[in-house]
Protein backbone atom coordinates (compact mmCIF):
# COMPACT_ATOMS: atom_id res chain seq x y z
CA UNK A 1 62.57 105.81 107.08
CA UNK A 2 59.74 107.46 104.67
CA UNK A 3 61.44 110.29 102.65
CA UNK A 4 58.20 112.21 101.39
CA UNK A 5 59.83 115.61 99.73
CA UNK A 6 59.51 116.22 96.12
CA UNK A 7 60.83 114.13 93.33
CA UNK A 8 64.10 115.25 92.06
CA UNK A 9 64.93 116.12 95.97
CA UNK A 10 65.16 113.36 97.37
CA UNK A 11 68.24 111.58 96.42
CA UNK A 12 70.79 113.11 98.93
CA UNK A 13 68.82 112.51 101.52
CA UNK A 14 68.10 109.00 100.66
CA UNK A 15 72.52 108.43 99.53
CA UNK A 16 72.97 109.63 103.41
CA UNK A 17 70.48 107.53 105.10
CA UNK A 18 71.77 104.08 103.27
CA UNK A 19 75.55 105.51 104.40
CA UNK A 20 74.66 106.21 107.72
CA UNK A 21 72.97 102.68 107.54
CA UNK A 22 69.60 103.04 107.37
CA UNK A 23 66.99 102.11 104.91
CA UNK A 24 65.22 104.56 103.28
CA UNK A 25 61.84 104.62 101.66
CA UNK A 26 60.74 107.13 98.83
CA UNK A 27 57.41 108.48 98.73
CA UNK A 28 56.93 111.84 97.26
CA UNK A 29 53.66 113.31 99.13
CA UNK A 30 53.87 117.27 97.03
CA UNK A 31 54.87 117.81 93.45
CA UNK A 32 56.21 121.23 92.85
CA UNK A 33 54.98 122.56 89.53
CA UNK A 34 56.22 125.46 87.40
CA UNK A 35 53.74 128.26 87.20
CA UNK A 36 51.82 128.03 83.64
CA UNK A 37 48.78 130.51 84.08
CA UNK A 38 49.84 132.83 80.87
CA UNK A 39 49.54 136.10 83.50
CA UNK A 40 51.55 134.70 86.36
CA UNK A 41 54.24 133.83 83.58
CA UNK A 42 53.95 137.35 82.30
CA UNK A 43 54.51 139.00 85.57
CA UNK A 44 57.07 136.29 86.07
CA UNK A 45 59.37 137.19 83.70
CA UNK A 46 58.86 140.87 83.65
CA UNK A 47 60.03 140.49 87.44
CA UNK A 48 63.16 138.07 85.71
CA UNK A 49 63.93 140.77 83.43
CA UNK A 50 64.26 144.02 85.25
CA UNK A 51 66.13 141.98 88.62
CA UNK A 52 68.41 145.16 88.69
CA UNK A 53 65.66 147.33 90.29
CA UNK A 54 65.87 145.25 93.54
CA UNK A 55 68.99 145.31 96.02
CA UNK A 56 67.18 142.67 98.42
CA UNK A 57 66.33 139.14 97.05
CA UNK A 58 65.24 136.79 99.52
CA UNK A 59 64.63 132.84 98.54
CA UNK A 60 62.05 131.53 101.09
CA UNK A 61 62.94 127.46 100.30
CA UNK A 62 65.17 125.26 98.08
CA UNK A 63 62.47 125.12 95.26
CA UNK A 64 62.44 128.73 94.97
CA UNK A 65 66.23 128.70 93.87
CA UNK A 66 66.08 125.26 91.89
CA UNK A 67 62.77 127.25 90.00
CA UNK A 68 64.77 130.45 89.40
CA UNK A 69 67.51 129.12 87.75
CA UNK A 70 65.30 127.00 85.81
CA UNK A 71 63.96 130.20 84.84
CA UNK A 72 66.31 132.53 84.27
CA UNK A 73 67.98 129.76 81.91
CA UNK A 74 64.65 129.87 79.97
CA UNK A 75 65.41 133.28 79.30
CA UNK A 76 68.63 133.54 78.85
CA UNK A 77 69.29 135.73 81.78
CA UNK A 78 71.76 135.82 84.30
CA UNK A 79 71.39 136.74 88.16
CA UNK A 80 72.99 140.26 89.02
CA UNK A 81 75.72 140.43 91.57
CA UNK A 82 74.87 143.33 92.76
CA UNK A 83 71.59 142.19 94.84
CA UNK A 84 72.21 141.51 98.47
CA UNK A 85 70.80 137.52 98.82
CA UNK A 86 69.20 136.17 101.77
CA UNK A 87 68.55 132.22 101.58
CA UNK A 88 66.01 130.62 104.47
CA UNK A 89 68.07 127.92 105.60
CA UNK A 90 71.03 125.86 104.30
CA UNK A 91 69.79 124.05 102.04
CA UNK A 92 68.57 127.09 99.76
CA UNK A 93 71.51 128.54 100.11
CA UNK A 94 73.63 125.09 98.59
CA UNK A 95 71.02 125.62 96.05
CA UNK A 96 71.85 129.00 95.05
CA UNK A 97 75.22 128.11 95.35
CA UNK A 98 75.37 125.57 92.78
CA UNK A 99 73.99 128.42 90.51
CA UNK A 100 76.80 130.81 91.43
CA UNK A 101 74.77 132.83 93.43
CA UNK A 102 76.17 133.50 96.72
CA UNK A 103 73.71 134.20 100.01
CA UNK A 104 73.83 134.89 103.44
CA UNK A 105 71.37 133.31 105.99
CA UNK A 106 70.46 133.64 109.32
CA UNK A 107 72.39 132.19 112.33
CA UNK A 108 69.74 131.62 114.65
CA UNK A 109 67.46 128.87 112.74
CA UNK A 110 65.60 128.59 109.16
CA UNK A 111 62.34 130.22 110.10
CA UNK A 112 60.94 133.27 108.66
CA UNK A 113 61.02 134.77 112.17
CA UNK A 114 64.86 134.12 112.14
CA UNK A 115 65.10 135.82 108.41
CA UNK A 116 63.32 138.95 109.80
CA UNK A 117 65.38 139.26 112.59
CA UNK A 118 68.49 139.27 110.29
CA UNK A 119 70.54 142.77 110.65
CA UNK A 120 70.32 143.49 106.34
CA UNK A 121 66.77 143.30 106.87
CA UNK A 122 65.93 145.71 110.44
CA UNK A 123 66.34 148.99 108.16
CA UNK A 124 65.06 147.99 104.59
CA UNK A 125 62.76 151.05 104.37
CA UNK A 126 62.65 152.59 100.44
CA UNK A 127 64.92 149.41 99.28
CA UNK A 128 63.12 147.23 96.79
CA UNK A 129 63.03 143.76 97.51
CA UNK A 130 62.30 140.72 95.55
CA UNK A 131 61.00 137.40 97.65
CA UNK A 132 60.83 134.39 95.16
CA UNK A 133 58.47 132.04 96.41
CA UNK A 134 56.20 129.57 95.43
CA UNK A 135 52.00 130.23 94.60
CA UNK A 136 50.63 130.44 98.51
CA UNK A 137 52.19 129.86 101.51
CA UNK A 138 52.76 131.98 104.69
CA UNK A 139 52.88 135.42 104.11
CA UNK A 140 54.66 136.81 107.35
CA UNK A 141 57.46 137.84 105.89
CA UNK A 142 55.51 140.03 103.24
CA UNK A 143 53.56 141.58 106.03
CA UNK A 144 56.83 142.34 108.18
CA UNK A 145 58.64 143.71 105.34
CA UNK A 146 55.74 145.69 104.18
CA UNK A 147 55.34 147.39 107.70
CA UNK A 148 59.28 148.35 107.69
CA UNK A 149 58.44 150.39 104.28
CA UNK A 150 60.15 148.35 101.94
CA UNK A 151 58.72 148.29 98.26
CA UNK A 152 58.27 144.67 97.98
CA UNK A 153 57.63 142.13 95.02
CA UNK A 154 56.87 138.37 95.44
CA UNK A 155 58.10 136.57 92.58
CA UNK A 156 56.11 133.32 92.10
CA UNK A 157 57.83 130.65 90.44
CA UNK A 158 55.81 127.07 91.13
CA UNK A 159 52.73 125.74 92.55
CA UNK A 160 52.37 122.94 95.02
CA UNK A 161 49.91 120.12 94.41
CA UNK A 162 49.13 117.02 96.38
CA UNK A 163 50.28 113.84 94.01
CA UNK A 164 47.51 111.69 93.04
CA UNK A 165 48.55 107.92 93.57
CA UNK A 166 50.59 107.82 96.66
CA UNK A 167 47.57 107.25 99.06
CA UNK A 168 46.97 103.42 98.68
CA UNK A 169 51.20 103.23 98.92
CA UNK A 170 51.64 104.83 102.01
CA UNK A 171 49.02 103.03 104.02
CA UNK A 172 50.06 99.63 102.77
CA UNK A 173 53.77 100.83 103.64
CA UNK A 174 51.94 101.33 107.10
CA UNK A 175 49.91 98.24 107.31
CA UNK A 176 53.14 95.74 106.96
CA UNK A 177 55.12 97.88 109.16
CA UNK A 178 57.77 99.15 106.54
CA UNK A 179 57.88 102.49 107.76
CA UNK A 180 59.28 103.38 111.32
CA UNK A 181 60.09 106.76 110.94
CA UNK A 182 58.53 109.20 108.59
CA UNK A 183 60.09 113.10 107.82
CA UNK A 184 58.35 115.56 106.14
CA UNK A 185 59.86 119.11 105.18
CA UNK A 186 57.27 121.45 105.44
CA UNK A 187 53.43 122.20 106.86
CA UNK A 188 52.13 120.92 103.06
CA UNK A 189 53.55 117.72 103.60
CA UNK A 190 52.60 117.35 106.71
CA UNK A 191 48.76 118.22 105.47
CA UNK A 192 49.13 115.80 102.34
CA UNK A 193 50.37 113.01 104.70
CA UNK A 194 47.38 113.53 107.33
CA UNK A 195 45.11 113.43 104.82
CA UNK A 196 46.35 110.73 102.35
CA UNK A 197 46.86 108.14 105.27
CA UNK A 198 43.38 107.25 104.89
CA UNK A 199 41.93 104.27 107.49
CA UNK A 200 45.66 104.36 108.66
CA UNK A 201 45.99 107.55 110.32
CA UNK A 202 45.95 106.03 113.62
CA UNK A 203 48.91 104.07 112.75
CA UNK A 204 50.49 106.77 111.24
CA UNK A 205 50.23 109.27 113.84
CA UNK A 206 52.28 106.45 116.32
CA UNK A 207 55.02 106.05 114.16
CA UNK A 208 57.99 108.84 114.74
CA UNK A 209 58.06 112.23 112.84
CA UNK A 210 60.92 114.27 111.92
CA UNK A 211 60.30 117.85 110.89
CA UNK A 212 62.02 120.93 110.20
CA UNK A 213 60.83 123.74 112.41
CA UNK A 214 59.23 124.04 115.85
CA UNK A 215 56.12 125.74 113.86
CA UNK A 216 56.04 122.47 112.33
CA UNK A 217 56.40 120.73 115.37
CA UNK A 218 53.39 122.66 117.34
CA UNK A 219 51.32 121.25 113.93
CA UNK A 220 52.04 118.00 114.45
CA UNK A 221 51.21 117.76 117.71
CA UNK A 222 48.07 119.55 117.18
CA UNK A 223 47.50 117.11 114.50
CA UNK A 224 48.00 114.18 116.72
CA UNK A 225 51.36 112.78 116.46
CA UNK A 226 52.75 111.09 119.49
CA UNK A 227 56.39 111.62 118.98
CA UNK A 228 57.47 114.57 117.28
CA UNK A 229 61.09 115.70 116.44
CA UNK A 230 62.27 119.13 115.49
CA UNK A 231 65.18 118.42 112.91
CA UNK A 232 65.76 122.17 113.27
CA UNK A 233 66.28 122.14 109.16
CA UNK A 234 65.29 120.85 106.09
CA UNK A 235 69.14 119.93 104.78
CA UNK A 236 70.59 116.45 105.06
CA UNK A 237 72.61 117.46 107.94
CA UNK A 238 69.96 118.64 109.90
CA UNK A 239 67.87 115.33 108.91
CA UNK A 240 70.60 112.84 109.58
CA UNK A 241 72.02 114.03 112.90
CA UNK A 242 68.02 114.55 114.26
CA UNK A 243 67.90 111.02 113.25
CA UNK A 244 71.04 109.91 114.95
CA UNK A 245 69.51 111.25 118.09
CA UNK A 246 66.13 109.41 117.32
CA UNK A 247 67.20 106.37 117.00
CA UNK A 248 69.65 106.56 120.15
CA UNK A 249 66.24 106.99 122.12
CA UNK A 250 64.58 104.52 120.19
CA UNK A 251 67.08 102.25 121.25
CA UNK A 252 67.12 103.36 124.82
């Protein structure tokens, strides 16, 4: 199995797919980058600095809470308890848990349509609300909480790049048939892996994809892929029991 998230990520996920028994492969296809443009970082850590003006903060993905701490350690600051905290999906929240910050997060999935459909967030109109986020991205949930009247502030913490090197790797992973199941965690990996597969995206499109949303999903089909599985989350949980199932019909 082809693990492609971030470095510094992946190790869970690979410790559970060697103790479920499989045999994973590490290939980080995005780097996640700390923000360094000297006004970004300004209006970073003014944000960082005055977080008691918000009541909302909402983390839209794990690198948004592994970035703030990093952060807000940088500073010497500490998170206020007294801001109501949304997390995406499990994952962030276990992330923002191992900072002491509790969250709550939505029941229904880990999309941003299942955050805005969250009771704390139907009536947020006048409350000030903080998303931490990365550079980019999808910006529905901006939109939707800027058309309930909420006075809203993305704090960006990192930037997203496509690494350099892994091209040549993954199609010779391809070529000798190493890989026979590949999961990527968001719509950026899935980009970087379309278009780092090179003369091999033929191959690569046959072999089957995990992913963690139906958005993603529709993508990948779009995008070619013959057999496409919605994980339904980005956590190890999510991963390893969507690859249970995959490799019951695989077997089938």
């Amino acid at each position: 199995m082809l693990v492609t998230r971030p470095e510094g990520q992946q190790r869970p996920l690979l410790q559970a797919i060697e103790a479920a028994g499989g045999r994973p492969v590490s290939l980080p296809l995005m780097e996640i980058v700390a923000i360094s443009d000297p006004e970004r970082v300004r209006v970073l850590e003014d944000c960082l600095r005055n977080l008691d003006r918000y009541q909302i903060a909402l983390f839209v993905s794990t690198n948004a809470a592994v970035q703030t701490r990093a952060w807000l350690d940088r500073l010497g600051l500490t998170f206020p308890d007294t801001i109501k905290v949304v997390a995406i999906g499990a994952s962030t929240a276990e992330a923002l848990a191992a900072s002491g910050i509790s969250s709550i997060l939505p029941h229904t999935g880990n999309t941003s349509e299942d955050v805005l459909a969250m009771p704390e967030l139907a009536d947020v109109a006048g409350k000030h609300i903080a998303v931490f986020r990365g550079r980019g991205g999808r910006e529905l949930i901006a939109e939707q909480l800027n058309s309930r009247c909420a006075t809203l502030d993305n704090i960006e913490l990192y930037e997203r790049q496509t690494p350099t090197s892994p091209g040549l790797h993954l199609q010779e992973l391809v070529a000798t048939g190493a890989v026979d199941v590949i999961t990527v965690t968001s719509s950026q990996v899935l980009q970087n892996l379309c278009e780092l597969s090179g003369d091999k995206q033929g191959s690569v499109r046959l072999i089957p994809l995990l992913v963690p949303s139906e958005r993603v999903r529709v993508q990948a089909i779009q995008a070619g892929f013959a057999f496409v599985v919605n994980a339904k989350g980005a956590d190890v949980v999510s991963v390893i029991e969507a690859l249970a199932v995959l490799a019951d019909k695989m077997q089938a």
